[in-house]
N, C-alpha and C. Protein backbone atom coordinates (compact mmCIF):
# COMPACT_ATOMS: atom_id res chain seq x y z
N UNK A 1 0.83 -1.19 0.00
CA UNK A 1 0.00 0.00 0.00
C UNK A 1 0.87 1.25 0.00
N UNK A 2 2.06 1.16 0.32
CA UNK A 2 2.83 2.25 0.93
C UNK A 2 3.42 2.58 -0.33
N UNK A 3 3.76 1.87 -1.00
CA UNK A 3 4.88 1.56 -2.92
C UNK A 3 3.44 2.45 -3.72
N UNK A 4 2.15 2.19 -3.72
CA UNK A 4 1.32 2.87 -4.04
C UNK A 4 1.23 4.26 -4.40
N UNK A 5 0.77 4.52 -3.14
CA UNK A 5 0.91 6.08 -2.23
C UNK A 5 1.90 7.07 -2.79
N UNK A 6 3.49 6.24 -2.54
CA UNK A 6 4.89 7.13 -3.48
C UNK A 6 4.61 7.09 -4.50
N UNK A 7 4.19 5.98 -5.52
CA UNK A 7 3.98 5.88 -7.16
C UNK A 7 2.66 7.62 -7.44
N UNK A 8 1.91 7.28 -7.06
CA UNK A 8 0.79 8.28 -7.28
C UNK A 8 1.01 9.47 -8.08
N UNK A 9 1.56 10.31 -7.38
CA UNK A 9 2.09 11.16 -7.95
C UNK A 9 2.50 11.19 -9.46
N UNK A 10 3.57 10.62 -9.37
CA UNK A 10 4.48 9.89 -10.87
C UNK A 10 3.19 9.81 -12.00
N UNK A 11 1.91 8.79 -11.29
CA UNK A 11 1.70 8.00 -12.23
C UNK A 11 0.36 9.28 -12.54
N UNK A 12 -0.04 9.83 -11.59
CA UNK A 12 -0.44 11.06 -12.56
C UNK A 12 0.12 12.05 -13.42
N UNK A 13 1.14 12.38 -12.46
CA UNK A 13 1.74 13.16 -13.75
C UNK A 13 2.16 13.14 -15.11
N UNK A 14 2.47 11.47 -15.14
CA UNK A 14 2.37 10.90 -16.55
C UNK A 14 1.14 10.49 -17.02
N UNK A 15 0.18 10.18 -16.54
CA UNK A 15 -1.18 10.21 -17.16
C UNK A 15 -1.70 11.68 -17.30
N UNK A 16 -1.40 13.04 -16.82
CA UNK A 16 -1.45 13.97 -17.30
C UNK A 16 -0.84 14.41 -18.72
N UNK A 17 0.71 14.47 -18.72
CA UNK A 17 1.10 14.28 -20.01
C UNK A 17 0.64 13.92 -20.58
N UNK A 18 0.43 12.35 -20.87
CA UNK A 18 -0.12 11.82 -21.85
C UNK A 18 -1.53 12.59 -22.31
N UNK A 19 -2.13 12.93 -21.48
CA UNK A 19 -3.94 13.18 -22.26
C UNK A 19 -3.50 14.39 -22.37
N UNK A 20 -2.73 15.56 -21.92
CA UNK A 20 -2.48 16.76 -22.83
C UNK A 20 -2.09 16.35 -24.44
N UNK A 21 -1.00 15.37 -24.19
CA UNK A 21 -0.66 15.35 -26.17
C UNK A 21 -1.49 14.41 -26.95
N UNK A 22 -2.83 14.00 -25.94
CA UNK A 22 -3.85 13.09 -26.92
C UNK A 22 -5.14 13.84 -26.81
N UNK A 23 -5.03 15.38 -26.84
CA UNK A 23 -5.92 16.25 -26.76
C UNK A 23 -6.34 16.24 -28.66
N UNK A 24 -7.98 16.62 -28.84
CA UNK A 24 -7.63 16.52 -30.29
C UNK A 24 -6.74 17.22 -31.27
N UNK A 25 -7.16 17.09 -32.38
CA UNK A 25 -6.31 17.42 -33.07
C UNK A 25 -6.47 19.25 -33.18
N UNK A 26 -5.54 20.02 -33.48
CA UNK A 26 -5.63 21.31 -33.39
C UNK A 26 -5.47 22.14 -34.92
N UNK A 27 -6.49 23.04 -34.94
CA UNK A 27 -6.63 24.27 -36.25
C UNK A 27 -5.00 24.57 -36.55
N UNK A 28 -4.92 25.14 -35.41
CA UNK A 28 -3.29 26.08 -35.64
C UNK A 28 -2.15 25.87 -35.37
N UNK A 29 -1.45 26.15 -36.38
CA UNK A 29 -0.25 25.65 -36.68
C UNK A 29 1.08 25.71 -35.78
N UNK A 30 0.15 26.93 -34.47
CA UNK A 30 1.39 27.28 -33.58
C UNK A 30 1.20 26.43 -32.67
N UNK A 31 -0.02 25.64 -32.33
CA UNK A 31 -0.32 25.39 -31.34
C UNK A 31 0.27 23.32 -31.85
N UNK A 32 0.11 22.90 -32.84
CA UNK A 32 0.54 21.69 -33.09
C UNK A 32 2.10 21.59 -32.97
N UNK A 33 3.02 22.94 -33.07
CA UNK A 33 4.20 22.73 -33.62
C UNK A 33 4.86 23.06 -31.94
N UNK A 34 3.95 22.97 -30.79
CA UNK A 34 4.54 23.43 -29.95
C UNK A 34 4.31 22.17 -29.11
N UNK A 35 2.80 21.59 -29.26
CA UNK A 35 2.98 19.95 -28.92
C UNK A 35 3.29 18.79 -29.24
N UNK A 36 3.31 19.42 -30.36
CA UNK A 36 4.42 17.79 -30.78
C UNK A 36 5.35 18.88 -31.62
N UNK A 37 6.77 19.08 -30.88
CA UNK A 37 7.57 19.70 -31.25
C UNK A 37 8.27 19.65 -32.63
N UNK A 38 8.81 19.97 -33.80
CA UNK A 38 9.36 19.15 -34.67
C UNK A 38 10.81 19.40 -34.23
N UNK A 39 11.47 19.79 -33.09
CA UNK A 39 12.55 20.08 -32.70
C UNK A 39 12.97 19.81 -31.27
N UNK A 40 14.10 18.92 -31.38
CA UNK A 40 14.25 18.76 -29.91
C UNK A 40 14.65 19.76 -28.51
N UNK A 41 14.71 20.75 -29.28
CA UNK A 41 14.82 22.03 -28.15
C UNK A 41 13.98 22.39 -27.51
N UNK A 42 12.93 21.70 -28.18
CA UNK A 42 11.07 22.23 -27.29
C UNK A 42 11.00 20.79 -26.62
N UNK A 43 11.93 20.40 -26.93
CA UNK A 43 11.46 18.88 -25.44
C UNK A 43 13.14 18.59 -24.88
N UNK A 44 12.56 18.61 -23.21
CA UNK A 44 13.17 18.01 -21.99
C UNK A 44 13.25 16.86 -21.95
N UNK A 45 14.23 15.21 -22.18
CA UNK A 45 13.54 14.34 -21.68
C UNK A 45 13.61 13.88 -19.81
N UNK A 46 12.58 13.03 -19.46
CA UNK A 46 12.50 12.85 -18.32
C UNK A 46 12.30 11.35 -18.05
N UNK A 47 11.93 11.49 -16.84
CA UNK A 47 11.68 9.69 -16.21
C UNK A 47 10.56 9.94 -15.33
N UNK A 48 9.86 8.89 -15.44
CA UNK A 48 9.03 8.47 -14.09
C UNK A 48 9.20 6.88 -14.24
N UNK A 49 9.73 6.57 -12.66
CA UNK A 49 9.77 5.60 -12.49
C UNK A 49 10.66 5.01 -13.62
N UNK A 50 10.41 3.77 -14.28
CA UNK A 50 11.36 3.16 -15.27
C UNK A 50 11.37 3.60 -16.85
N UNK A 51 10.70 4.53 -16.83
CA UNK A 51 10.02 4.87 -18.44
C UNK A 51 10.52 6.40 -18.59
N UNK A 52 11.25 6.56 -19.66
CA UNK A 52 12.06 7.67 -20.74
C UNK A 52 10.51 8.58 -20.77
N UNK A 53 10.52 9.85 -21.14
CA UNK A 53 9.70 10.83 -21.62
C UNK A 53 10.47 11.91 -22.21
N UNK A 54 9.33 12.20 -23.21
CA UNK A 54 10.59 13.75 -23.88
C UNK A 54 9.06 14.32 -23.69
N UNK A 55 9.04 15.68 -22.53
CA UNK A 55 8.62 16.26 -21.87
C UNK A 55 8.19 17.69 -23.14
N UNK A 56 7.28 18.36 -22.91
CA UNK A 56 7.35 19.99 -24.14
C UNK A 56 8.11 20.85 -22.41
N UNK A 57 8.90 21.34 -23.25
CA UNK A 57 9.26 22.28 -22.04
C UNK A 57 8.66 23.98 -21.81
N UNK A 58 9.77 24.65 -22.00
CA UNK A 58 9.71 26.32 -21.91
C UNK A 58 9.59 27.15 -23.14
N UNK A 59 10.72 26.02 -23.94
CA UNK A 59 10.63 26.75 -24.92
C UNK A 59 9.05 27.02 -26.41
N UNK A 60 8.59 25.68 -25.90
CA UNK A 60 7.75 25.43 -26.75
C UNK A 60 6.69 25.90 -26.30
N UNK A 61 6.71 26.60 -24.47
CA UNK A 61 5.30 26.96 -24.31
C UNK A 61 5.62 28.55 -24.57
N UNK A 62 6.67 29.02 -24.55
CA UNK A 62 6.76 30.32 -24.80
C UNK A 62 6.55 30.89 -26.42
N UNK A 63 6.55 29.79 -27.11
CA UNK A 63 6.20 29.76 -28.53
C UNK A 63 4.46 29.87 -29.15
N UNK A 64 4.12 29.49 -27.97
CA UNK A 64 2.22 29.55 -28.02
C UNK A 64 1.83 30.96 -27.94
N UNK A 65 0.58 31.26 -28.35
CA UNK A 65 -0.44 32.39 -27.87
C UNK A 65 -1.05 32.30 -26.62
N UNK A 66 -1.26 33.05 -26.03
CA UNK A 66 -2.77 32.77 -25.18
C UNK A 66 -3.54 31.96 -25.16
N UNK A 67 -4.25 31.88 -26.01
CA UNK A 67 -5.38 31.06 -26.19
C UNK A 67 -4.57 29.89 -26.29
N UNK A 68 -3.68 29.13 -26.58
CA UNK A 68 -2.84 28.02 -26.60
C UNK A 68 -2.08 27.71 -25.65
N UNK A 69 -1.94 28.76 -24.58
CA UNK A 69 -1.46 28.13 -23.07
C UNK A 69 -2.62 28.36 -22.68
N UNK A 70 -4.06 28.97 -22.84
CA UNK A 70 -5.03 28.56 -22.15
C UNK A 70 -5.58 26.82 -21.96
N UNK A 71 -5.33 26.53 -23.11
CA UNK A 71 -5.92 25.71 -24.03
C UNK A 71 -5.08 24.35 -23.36
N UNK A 72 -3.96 24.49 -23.33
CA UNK A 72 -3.08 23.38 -22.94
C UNK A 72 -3.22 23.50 -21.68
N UNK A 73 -3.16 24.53 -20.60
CA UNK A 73 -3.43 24.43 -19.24
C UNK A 73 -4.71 23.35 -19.13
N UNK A 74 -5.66 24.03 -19.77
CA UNK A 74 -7.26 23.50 -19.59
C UNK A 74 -6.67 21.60 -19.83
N UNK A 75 -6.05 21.17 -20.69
CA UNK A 75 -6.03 20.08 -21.17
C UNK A 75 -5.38 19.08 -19.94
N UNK A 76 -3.99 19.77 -19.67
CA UNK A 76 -3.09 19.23 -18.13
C UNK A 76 -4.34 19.33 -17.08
N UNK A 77 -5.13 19.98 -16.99
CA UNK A 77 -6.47 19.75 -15.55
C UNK A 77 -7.25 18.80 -16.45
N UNK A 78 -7.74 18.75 -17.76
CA UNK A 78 -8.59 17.61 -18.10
C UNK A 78 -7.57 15.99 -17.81
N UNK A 79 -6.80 16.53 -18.15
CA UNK A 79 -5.72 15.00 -18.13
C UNK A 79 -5.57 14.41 -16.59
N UNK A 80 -5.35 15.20 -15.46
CA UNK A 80 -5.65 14.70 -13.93
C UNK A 80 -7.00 13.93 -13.96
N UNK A 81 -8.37 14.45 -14.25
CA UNK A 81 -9.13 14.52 -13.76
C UNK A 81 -9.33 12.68 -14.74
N UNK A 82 -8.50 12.73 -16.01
CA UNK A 82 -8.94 11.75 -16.92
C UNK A 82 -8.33 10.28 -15.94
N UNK A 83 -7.33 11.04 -15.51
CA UNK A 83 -6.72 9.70 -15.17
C UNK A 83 -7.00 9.31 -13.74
N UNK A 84 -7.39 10.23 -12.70
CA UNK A 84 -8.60 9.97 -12.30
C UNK A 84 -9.80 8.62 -12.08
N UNK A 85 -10.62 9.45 -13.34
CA UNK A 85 -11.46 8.55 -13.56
C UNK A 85 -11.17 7.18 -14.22
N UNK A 86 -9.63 6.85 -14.81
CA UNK A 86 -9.54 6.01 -15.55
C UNK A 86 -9.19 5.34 -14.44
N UNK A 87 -8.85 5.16 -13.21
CA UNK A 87 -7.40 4.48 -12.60
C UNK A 87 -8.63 4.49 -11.18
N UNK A 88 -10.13 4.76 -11.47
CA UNK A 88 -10.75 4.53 -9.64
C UNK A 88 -11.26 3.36 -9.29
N UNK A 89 -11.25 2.55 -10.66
CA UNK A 89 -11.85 1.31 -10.38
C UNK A 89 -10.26 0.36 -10.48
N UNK A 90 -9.85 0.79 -10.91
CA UNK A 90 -8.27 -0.39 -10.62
C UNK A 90 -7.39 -0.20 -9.51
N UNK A 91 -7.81 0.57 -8.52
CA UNK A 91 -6.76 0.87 -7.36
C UNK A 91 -7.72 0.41 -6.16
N UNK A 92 -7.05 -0.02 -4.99
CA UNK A 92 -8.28 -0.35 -3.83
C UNK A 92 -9.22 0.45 -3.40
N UNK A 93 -10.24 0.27 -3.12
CA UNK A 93 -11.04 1.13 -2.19
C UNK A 93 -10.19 2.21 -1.37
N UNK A 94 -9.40 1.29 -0.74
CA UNK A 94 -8.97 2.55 0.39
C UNK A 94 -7.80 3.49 -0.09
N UNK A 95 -7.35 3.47 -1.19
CA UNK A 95 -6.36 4.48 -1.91
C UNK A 95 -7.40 4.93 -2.88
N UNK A 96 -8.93 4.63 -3.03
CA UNK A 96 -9.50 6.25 -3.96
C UNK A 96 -9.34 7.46 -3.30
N UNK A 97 -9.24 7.60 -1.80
CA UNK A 97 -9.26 9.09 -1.30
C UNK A 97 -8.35 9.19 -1.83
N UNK A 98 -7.04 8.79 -1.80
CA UNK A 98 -5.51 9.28 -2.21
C UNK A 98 -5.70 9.73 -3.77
N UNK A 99 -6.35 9.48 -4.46
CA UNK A 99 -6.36 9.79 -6.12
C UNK A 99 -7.38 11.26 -5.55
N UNK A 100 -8.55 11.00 -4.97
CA UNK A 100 -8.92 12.57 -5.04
C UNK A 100 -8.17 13.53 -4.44
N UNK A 101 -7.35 13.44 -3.18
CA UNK A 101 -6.60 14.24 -2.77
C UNK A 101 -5.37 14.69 -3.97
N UNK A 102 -4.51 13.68 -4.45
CA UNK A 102 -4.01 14.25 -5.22
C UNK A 102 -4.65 15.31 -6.52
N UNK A 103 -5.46 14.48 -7.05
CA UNK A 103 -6.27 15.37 -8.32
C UNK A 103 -6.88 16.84 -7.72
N UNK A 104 -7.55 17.12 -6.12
CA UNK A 104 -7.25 18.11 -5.49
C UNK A 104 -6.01 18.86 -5.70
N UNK A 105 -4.73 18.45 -5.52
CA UNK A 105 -3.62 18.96 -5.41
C UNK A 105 -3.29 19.70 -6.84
N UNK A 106 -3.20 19.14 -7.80
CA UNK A 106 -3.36 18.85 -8.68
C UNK A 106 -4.20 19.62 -10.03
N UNK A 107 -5.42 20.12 -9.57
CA UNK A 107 -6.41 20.70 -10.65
C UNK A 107 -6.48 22.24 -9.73
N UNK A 108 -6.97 23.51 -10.44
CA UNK A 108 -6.49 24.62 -10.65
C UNK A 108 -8.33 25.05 -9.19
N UNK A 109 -9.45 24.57 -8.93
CA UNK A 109 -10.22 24.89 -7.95
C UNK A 109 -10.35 26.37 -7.43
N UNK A 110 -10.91 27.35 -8.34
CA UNK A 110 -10.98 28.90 -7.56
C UNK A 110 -9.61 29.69 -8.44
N UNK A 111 -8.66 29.10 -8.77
CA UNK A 111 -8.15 29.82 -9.68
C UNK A 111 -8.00 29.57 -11.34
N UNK A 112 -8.53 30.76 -12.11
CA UNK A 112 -8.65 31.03 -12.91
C UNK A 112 -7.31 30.51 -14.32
N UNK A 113 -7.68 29.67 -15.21
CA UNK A 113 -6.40 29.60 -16.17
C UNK A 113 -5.76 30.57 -16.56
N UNK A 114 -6.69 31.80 -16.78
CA UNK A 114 -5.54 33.09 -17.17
C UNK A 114 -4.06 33.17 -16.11
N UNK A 115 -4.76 33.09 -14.96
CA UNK A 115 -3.92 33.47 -13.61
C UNK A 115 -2.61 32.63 -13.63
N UNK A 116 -3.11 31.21 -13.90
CA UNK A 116 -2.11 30.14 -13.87
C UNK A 116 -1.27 30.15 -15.18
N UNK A 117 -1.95 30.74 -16.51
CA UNK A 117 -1.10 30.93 -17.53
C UNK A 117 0.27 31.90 -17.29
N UNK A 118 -0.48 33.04 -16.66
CA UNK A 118 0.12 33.87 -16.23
C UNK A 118 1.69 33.65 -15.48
N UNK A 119 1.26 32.76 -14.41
CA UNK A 119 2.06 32.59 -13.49
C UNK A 119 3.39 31.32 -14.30
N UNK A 120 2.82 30.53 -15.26
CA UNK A 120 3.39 29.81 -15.87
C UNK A 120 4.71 30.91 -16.44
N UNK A 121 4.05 31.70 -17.69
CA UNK A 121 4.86 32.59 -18.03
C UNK A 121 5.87 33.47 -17.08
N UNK A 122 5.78 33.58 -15.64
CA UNK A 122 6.43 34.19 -14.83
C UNK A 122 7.74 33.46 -14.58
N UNK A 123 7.16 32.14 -14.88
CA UNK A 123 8.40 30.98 -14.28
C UNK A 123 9.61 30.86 -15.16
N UNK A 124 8.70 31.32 -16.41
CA UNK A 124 9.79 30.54 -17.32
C UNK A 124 10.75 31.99 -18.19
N UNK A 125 10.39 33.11 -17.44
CA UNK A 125 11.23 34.38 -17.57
C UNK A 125 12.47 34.15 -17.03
N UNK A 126 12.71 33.46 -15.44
CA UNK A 126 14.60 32.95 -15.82
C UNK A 126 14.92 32.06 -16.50
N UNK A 127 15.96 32.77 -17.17
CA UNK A 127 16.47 31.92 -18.18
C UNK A 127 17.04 30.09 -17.52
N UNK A 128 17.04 30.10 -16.34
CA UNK A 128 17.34 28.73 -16.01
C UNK A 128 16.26 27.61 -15.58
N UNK A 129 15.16 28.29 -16.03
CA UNK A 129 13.99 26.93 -16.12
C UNK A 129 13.48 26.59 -17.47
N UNK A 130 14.40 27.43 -18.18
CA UNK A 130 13.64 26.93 -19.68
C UNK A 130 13.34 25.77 -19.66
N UNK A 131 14.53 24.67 -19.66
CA UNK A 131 14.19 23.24 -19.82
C UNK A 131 13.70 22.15 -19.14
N UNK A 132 12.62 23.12 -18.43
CA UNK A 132 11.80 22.40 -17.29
C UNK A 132 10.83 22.19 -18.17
N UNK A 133 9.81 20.82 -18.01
CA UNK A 133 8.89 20.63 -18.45
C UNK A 133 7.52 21.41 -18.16
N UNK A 134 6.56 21.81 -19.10
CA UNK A 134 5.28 22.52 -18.87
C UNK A 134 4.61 22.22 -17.86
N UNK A 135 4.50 20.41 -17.47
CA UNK A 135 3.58 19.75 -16.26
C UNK A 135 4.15 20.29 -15.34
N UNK A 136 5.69 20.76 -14.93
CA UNK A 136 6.31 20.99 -13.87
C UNK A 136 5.93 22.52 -13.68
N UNK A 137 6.09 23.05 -14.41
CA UNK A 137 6.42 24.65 -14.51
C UNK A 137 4.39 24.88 -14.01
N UNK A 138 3.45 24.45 -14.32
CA UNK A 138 1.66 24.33 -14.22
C UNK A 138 2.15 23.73 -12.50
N UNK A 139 2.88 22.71 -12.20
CA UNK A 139 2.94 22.39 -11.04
C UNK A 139 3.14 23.39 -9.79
N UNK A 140 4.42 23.42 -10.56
CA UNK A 140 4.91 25.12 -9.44
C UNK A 140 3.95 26.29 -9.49
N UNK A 141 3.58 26.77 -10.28
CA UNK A 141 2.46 27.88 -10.52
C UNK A 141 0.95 27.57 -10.05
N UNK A 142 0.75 26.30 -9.94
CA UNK A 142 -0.34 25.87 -9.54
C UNK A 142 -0.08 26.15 -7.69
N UNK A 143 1.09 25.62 -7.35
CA UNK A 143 1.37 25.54 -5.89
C UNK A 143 2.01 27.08 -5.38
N UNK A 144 1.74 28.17 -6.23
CA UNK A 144 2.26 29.68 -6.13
C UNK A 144 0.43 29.93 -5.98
N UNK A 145 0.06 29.40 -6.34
CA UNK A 145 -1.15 30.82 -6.47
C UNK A 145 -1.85 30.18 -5.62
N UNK A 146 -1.53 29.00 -5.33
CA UNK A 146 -2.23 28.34 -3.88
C UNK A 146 -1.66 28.42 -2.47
N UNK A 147 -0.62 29.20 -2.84
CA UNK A 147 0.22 30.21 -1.56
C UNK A 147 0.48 29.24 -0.81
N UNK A 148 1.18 28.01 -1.78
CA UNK A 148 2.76 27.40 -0.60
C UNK A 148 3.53 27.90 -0.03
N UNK A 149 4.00 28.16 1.20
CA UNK A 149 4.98 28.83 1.56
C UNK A 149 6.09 28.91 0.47
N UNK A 150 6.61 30.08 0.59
CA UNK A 150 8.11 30.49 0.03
C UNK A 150 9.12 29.62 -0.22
N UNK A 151 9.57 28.74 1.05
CA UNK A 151 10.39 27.80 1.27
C UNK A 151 10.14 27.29 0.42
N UNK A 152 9.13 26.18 0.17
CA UNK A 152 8.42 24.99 -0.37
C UNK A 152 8.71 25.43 -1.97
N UNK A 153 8.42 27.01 -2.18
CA UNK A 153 8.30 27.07 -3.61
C UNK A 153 10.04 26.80 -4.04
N UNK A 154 10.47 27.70 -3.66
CA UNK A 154 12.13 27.81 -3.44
C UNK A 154 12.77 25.86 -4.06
N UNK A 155 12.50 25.46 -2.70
CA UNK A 155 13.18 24.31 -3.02
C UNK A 155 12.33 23.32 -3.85
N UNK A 156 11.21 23.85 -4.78
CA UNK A 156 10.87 22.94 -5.62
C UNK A 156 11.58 23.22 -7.01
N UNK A 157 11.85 24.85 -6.56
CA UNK A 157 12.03 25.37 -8.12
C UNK A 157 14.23 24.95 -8.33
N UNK A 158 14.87 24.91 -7.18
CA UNK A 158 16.14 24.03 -7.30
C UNK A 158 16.01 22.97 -7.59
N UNK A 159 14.91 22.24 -6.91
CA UNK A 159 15.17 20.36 -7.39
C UNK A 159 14.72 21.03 -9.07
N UNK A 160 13.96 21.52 -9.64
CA UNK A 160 13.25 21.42 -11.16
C UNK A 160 14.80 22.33 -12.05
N UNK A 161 15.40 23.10 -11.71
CA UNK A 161 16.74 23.56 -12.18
C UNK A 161 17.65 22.24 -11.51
N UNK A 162 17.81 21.64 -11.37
CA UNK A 162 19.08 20.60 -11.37
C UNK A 162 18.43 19.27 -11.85
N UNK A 163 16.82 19.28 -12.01
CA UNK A 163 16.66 17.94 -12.39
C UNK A 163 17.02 18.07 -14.31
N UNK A 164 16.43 19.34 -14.65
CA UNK A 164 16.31 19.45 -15.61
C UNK A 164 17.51 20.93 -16.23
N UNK A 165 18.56 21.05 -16.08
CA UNK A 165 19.73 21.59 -16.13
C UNK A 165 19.29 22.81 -17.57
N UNK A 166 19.67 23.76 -17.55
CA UNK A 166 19.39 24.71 -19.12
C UNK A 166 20.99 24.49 -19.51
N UNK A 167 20.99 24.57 -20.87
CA UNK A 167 22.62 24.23 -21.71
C UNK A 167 23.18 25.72 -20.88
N UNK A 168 24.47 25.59 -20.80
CA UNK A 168 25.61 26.89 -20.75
C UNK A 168 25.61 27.24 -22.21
N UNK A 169 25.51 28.21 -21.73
CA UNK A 169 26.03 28.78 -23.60
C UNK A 169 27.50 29.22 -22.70
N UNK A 170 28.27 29.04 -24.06
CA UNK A 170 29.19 29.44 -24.01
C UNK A 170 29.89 31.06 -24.07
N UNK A 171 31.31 31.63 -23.63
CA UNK A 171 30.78 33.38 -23.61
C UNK A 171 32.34 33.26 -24.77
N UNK A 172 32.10 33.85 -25.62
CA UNK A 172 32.81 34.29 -26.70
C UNK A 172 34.05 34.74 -26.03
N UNK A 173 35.40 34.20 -26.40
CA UNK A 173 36.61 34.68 -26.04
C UNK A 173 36.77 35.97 -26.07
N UNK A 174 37.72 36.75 -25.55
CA UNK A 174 38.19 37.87 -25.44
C UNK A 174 39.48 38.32 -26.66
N UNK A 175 39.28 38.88 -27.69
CA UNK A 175 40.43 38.72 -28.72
C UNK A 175 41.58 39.80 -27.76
N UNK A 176 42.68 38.84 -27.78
CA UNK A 176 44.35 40.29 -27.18
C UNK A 176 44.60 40.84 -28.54
């Protein structure tokens, strides 16, 4: 029960992913080329648990409109709520509270997607979270406007800069 409980997390957050990029198919051209990247600079890869992911990161959400980080926010809260409902009849009775508490944790409740778009875009203004993934960057912003303490935000936003590192650019020599 306890191996459970730790998995949870993980296994939403990758059942989030997933139903954001199996959202239908999309009109515009900015908004397809930013979820399914044609470039690997708009994807982070990651892990949960034993399984590879190439994540959309910063760069690809900073490449959207409005209405396309509305749109994808809305999709990451449809994707909790999907997996959710997909995963209440295969887990015990006594770990469904644990799926609603998380999906609580989890889905945006009283705050507004603009707000959270917003706050998304706030995150990814230092240049050292670019290559954090979107679920992460909606995570942290989700847990900002739900007024985690400072601390909490702090040391989520170091573990998400060292899990997911931005390249050094290099600084152009000095000609003598």
């Amino acid at each position: 029960m306890k191996l459970w409980r730790s998995a949870m997390p993980a296994l939403l957050l990758g059942c989030v992913s997933l139903a954001a990029f199996a959202a239908p198919p999309r009109a515009a051209a900015q908004e397809v080329q930013a979820l399914n990247p044609p470039t690997t600079d708009m994807q982070t890869q990651g892990k949960v648990g034993d399984t590879n992911y190439r994540w959309t990161n910063g760069r690809a959400w900073m490449s959207l409109n409005d209405d396309s980080k509305v749109a994808m926010v809305a999709g990451i809260e449809q994707g909790v709520i999907l997996s959710v409902r997909e995963n209440w009849g295969a887990v015990p009775k006594a770990t469904q509270p644990e799926l609603v508490k998380t999906a609580t944790r989890l889905t945006v409740g009283g705050i507004t997607f603009d707000q959270l778009v917003l706050q998304i875009d706030n995150f990814y203004l230092m240049p050292g979270d670019i290559e954090v993934p979107v679920v992460d960057a909606y995570l942290y912003a989700l847990m900002k406007l739900k007024q985690t303490p400072e601390g909490q935000l702090k040391d989520l936003a170091n573990r998400l800069r060292k899990t997911y590192p931005a390249p050094v650019v290099p600084q152009p020599k000095e000609k003598h």
